[in-house]
C-alpha atoms as a PDB file:
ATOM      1  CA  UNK A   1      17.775  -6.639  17.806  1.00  0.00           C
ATOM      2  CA  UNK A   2      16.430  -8.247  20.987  1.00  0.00           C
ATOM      3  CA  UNK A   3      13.434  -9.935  21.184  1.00  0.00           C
ATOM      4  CA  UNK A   4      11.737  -7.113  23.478  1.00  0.00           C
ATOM      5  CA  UNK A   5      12.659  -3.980  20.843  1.00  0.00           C
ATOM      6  CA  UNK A   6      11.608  -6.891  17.819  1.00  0.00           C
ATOM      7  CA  UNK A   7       7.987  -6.746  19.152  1.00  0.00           C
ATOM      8  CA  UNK A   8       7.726  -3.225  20.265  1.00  0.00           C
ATOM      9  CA  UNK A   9       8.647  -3.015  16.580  1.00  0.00           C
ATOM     10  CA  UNK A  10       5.738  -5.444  14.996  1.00  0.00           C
ATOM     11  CA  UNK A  11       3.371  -3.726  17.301  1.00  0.00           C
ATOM     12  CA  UNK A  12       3.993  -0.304  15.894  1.00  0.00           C
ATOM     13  CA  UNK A  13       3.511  -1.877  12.343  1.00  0.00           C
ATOM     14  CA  UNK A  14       0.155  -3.149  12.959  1.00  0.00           C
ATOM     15  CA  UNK A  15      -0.995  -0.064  15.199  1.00  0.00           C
ATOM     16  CA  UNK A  16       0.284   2.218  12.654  1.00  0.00           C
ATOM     17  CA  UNK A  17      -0.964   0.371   9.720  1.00  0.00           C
ATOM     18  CA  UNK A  18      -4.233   1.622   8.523  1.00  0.00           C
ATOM     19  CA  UNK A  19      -5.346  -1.499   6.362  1.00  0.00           C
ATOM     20  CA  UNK A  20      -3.015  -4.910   7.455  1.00  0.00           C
ATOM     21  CA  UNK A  21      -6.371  -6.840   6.168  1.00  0.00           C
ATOM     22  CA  UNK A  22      -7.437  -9.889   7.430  1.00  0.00           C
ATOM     23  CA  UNK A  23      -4.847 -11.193  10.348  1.00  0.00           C
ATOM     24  CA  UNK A  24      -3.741 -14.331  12.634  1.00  0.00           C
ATOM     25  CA  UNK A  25      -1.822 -14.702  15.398  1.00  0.00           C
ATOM     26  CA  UNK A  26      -0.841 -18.137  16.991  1.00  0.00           C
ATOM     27  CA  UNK A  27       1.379 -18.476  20.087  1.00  0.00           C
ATOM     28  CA  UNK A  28       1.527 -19.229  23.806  1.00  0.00           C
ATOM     29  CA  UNK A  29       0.388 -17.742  26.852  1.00  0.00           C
ATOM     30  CA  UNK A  30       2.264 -17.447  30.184  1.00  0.00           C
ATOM     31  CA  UNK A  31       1.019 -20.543  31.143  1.00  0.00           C
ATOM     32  CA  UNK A  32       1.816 -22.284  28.345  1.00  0.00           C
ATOM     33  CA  UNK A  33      -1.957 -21.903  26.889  1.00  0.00           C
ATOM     34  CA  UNK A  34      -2.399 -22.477  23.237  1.00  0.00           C
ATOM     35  CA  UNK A  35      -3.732 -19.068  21.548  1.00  0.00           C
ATOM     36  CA  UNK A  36      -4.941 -18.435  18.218  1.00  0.00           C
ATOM     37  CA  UNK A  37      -5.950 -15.134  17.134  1.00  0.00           C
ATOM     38  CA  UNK A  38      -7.944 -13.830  14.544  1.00  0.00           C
ATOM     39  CA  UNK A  39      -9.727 -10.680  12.781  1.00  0.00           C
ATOM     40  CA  UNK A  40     -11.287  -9.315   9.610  1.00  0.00           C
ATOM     41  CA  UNK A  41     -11.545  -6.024   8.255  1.00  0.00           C
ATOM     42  CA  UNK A  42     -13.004  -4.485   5.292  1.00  0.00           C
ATOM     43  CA  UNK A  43     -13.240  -1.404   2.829  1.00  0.00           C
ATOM     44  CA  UNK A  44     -16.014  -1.916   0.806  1.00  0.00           C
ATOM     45  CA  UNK A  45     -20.039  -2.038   2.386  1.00  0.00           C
ATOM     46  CA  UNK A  46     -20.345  -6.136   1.595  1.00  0.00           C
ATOM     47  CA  UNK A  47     -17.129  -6.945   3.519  1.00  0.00           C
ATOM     48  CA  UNK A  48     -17.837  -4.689   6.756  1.00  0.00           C
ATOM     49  CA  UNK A  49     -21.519  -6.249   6.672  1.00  0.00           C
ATOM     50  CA  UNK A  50     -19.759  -8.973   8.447  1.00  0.00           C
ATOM     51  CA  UNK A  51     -20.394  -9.993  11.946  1.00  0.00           C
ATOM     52  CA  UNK A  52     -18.179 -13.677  13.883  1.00  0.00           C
ATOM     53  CA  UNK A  53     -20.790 -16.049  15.038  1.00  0.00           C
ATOM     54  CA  UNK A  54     -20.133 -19.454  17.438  1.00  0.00           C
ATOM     55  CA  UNK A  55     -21.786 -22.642  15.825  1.00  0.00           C
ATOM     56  CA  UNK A  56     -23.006 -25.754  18.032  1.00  0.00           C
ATOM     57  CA  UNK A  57     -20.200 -27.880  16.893  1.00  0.00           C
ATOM     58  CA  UNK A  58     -18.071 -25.476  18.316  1.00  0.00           C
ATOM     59  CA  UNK A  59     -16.505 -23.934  14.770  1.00  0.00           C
ATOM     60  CA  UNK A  60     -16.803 -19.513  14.351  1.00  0.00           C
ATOM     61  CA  UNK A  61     -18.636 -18.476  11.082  1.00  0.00           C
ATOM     62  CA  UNK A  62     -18.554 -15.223   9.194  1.00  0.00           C
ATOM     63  CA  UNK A  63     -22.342 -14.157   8.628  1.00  0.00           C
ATOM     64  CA  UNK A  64     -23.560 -11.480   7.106  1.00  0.00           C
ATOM     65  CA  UNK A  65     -25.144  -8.305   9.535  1.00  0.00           C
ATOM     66  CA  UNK A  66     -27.585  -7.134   7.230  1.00  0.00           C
ATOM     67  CA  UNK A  67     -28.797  -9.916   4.164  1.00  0.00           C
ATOM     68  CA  UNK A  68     -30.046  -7.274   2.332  1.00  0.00           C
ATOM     69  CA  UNK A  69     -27.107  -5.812   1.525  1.00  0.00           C
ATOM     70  CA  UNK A  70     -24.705  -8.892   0.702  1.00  0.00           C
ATOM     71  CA  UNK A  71     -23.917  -8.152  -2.937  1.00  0.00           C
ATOM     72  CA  UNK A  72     -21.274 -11.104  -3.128  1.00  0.00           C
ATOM     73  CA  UNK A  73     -20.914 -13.784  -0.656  1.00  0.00           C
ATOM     74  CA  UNK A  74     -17.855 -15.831  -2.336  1.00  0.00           C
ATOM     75  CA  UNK A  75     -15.127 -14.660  -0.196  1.00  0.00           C
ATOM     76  CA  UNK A  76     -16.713 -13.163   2.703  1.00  0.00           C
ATOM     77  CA  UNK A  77     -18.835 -15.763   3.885  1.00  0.00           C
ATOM     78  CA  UNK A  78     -16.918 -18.946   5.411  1.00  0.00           C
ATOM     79  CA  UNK A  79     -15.548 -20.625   7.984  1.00  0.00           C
ATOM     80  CA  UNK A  80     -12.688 -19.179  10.297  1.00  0.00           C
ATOM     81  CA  UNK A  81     -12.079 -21.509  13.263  1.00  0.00           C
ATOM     82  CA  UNK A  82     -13.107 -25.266  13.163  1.00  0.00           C
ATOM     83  CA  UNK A  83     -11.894 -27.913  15.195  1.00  0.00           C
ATOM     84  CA  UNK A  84     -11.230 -31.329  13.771  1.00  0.00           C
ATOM     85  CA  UNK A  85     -10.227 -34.402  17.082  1.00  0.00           C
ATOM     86  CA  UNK A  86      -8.631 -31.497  19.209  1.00  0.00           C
ATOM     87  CA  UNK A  87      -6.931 -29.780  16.107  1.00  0.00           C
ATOM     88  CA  UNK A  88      -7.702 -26.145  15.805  1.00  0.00           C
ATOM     89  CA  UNK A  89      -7.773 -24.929  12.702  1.00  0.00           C
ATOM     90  CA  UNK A  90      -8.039 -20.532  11.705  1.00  0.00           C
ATOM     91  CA  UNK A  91      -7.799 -19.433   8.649  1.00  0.00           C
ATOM     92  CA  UNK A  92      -9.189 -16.588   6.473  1.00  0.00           C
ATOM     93  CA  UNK A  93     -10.911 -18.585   4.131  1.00  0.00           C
ATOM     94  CA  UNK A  94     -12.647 -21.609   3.016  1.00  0.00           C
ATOM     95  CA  UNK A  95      -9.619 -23.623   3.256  1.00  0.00           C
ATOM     96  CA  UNK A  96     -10.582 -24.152   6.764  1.00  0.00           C
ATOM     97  CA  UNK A  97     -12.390 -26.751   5.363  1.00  0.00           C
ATOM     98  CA  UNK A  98     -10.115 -28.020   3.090  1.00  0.00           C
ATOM     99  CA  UNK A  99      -7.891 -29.218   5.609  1.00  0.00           C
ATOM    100  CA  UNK A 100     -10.806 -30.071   8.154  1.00  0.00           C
ATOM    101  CA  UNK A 101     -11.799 -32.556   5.054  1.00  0.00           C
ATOM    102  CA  UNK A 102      -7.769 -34.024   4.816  1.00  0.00           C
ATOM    103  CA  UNK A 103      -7.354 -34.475   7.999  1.00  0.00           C
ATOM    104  CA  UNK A 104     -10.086 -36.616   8.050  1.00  0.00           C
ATOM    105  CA  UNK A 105      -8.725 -38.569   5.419  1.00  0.00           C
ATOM    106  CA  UNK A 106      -5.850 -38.977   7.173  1.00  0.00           C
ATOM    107  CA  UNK A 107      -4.034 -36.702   5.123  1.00  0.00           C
ATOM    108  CA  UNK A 108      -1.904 -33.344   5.965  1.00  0.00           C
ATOM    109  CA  UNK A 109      -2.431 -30.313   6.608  1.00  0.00           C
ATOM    110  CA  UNK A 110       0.313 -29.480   4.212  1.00  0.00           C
ATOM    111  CA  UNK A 111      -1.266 -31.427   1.600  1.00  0.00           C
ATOM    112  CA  UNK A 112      -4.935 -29.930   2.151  1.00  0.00           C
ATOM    113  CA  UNK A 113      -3.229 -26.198   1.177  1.00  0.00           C
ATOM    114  CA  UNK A 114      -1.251 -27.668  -1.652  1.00  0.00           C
ATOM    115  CA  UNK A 115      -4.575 -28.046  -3.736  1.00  0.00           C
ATOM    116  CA  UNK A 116      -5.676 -24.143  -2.836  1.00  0.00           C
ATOM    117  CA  UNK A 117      -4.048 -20.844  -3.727  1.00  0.00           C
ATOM    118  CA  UNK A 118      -4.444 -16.868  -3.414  1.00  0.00           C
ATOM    119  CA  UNK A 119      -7.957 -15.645  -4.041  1.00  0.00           C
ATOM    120  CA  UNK A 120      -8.970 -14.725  -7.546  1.00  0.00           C
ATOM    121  CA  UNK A 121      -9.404 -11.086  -6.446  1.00  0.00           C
ATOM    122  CA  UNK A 122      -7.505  -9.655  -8.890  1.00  0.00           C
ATOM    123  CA  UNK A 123      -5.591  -6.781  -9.106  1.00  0.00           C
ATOM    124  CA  UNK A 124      -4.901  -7.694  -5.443  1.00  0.00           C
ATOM    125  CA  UNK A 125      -4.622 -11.265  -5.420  1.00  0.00           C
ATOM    126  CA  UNK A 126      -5.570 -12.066  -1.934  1.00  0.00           C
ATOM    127  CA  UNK A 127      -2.972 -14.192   0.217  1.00  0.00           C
ATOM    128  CA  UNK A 128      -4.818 -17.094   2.092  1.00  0.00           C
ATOM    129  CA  UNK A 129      -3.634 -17.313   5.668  1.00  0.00           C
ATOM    130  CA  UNK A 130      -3.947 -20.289   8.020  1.00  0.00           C
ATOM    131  CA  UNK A 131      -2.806 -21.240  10.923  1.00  0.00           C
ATOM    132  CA  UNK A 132      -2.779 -25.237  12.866  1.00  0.00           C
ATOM    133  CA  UNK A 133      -2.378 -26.007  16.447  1.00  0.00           C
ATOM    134  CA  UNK A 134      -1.669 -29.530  16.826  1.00  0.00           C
ATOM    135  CA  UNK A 135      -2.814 -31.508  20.472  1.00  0.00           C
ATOM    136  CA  UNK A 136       0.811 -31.563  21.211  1.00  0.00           C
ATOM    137  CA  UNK A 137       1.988 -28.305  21.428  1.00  0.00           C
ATOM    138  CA  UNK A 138       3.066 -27.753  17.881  1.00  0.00           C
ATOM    139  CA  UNK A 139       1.705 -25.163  15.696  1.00  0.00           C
ATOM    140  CA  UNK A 140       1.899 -24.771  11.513  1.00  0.00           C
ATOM    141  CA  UNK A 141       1.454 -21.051   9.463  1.00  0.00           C
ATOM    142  CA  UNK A 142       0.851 -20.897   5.995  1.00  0.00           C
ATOM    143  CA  UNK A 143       0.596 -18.256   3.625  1.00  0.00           C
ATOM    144  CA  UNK A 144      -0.293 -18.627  -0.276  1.00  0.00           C
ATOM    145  CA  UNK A 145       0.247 -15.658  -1.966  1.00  0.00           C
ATOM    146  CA  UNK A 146       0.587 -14.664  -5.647  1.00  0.00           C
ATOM    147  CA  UNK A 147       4.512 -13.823  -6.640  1.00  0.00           C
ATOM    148  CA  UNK A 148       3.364 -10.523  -8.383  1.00  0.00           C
ATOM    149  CA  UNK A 149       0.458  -8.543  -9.574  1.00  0.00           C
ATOM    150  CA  UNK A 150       1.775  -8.318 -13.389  1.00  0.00           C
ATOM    151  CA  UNK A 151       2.323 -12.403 -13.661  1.00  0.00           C
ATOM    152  CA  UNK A 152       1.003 -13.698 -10.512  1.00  0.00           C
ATOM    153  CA  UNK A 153       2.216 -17.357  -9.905  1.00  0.00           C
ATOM    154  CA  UNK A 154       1.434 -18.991  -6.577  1.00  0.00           C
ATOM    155  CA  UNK A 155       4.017 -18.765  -3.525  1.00  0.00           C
ATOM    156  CA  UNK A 156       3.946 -20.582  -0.634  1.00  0.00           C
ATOM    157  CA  UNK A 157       5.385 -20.534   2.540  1.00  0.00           C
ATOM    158  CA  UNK A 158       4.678 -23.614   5.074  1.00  0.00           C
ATOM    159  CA  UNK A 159       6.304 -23.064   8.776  1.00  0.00           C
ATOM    160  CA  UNK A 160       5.687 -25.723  11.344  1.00  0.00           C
ATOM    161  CA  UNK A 161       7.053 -25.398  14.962  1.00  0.00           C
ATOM    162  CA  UNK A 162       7.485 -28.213  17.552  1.00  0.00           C
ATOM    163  CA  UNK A 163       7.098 -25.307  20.457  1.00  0.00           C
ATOM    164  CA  UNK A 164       7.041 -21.666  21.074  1.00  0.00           C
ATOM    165  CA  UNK A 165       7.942 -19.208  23.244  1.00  0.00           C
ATOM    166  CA  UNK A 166       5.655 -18.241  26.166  1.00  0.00           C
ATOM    167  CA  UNK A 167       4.212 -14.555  25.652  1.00  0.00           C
ATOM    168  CA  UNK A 168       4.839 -14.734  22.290  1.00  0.00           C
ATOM    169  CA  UNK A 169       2.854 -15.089  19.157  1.00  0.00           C
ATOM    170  CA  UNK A 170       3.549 -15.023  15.842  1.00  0.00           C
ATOM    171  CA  UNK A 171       1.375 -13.545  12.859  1.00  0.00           C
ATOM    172  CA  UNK A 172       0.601 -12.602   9.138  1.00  0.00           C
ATOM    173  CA  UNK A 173      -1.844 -10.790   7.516  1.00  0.00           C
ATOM    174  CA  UNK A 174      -2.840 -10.482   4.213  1.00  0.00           C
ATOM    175  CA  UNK A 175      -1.835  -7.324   3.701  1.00  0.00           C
ATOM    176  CA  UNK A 176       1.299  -4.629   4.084  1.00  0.00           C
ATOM    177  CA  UNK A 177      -1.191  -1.365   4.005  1.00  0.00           C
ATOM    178  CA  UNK A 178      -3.549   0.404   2.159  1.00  0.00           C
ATOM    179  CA  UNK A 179      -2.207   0.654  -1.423  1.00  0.00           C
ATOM    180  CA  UNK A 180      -4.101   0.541  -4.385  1.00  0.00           C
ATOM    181  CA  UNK A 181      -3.748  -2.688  -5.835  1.00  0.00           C
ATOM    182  CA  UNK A 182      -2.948  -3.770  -2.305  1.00  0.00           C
ATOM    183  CA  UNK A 183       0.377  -5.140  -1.231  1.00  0.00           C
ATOM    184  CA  UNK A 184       0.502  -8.812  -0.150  1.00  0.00           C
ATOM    185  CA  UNK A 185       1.933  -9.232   3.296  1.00  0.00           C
ATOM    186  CA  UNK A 186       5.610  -9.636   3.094  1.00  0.00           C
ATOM    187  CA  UNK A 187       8.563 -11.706   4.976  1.00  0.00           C
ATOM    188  CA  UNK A 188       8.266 -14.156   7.385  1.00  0.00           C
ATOM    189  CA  UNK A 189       5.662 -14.513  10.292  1.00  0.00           C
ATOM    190  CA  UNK A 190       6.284 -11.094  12.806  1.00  0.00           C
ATOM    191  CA  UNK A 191       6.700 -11.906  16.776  1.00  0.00           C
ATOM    192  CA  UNK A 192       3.766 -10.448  18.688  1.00  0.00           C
ATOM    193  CA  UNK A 193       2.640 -10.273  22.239  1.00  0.00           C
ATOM    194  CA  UNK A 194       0.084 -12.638  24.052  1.00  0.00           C
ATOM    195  CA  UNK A 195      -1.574 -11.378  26.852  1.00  0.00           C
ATOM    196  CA  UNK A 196      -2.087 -12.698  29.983  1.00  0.00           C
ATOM    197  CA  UNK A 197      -5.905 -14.072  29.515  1.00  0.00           C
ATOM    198  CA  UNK A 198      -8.335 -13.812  26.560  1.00  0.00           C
ATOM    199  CA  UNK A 199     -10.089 -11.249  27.293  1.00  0.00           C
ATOM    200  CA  UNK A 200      -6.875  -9.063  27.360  1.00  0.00           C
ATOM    201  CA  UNK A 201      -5.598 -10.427  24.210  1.00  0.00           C
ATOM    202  CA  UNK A 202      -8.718 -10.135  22.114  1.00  0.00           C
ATOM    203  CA  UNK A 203      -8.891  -6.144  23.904  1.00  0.00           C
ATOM    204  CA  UNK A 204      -5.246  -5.945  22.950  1.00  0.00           C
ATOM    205  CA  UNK A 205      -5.922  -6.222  19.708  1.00  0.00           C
ATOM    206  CA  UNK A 206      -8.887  -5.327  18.720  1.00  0.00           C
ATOM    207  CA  UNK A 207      -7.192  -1.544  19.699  1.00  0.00           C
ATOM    208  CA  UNK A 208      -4.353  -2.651  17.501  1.00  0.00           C
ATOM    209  CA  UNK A 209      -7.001  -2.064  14.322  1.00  0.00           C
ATOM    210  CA  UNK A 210      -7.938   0.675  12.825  1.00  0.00           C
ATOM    211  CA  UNK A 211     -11.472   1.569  13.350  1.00  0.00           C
ATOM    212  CA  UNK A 212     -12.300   2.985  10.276  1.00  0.00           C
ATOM    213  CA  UNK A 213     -12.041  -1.122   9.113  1.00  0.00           C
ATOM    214  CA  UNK A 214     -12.014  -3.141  11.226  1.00  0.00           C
ATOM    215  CA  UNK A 215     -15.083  -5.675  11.750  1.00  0.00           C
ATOM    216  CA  UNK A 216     -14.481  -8.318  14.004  1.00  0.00           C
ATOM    217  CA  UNK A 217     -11.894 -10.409  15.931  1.00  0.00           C
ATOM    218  CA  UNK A 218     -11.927 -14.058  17.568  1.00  0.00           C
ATOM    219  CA  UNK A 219      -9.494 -15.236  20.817  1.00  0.00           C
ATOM    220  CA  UNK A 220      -9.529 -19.220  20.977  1.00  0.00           C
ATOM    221  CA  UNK A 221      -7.535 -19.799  24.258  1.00  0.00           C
ATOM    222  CA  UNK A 222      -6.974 -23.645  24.634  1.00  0.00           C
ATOM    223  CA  UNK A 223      -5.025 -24.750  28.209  1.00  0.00           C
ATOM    224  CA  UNK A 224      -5.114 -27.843  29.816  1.00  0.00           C
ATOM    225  CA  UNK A 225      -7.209 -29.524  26.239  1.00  0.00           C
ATOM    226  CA  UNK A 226     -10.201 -27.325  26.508  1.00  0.00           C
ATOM    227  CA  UNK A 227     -10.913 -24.169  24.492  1.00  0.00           C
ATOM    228  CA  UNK A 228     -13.004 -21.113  25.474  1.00  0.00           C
ATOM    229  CA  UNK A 229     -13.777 -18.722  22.086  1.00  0.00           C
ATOM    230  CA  UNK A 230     -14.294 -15.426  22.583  1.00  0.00           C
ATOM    231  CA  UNK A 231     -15.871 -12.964  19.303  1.00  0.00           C
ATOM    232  CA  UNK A 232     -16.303  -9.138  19.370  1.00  0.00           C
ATOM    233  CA  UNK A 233     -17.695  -8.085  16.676  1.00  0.00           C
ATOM    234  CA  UNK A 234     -18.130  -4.273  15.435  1.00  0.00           C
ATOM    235  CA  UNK A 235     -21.774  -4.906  14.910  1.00  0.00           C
ATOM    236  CA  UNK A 236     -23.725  -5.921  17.779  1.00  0.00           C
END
């Protein structure tokens, strides 16, 4: 299968999918700009009272729309983008920070998600998803995952990638549909499209998810060592 028919293949799956979860993309733009892109969704009313904010310091939170009705904040309410010295850092957790704080220490990024695992959300077991773009070009995906819902034991895949290919992204989410327990994403990382600015990527996909759950979506397009962030959130 060529590369062309692989994507028109990935994009189906997450059109088609009515619950992929939480999602990130990282990849390359035409220009060779660094992209990272990232959404939540939810089912329940705490995780679609969600909304992306932009902090001074440059970093994305999640924050809740409407305090009121926050019933539990653990694993809703964290950090998604941070940078860290011109490291950019996505992921669909807390372990944002966690490798913010080793990288500071002068420690891995590798080593920062050895010390985490899936969420303790069980029956589904959350994956954690997290994605690195280094000032060089090069570019790290994790996913932590639990092995199975009867005797979940953690899994971990850890890519990392000199370069990629213009136009192209790759991405996982944390899950493969709406099942009930839900299905952790499976496979490797699936090649997806990057559009030609990030306003047209963040559009792009933000159509790609279903509207029932979706709840927001971030674009961090970085070319020539500056960023520019973009949010859309489903609450304004």
């Amino acid at each position: 299968m060529n590369n062309e028919q692989l994507i028109i293949n990935n994009e189906q799956w997450l059109k088609n999918n009515p619950y992929p979860g939480r999602g990130l993309i990282l990849g390359f733009g035409l220009g060779g700009e660094r992209v990272q892109v990232y959404w939540i969704m939810g089912r329940s009313e705490n995780s679609k009272n969600r909304v992306f904010v932009k902090n001074s310091d440059g970093s994305v939170s999640t924050k809740a729309f409407d305090e009121k009705k926050v019933t539990d904040p653990s694993l809703i309410i964290y950090n998604p983008f941070k940078i860290f010295k011109d490291v950019h850092i996505i992921s669909n957790g807390d372990q944002t920070d966690t490798i913010a704080e080793f990288l500071a220490e002068g420690k891995t990024a590798c080593q920062a998600l050895e010390t985490r695992t899936y969420e303790p959300d069980a029956p589904n077991y959350t994956p954690r998803i997290s994605g690195i773009f280094y000032p060089n070009g090069s570019y790290a995906l994790s996913i932590l995952k639990a092995s199975s819902k009867e005797n979940p034991k953690r899994e971990s895949i850890f890519i990392e990638k000199e370069a990629g290919t213009l136009g192209m992204g790759e991405m996982l989410t944390t899950y493969e549909g709406e099942e009930d327990p839900l299905v952790s994403f499976i496979g490797l990382p699936k090649t997806m499209p990057i559009k030609n600015t990030a306003q047209e990527t963040l559009e792009f996909y933000w159509n790609m998810l279903n509207p029932k759950y979706r709840v927001s979506i971030l674009v961090n397009w970085i070319e020539n060592n500056k960023n520019e962030v973009l949010i859309k959130n489903e609450h304004t």
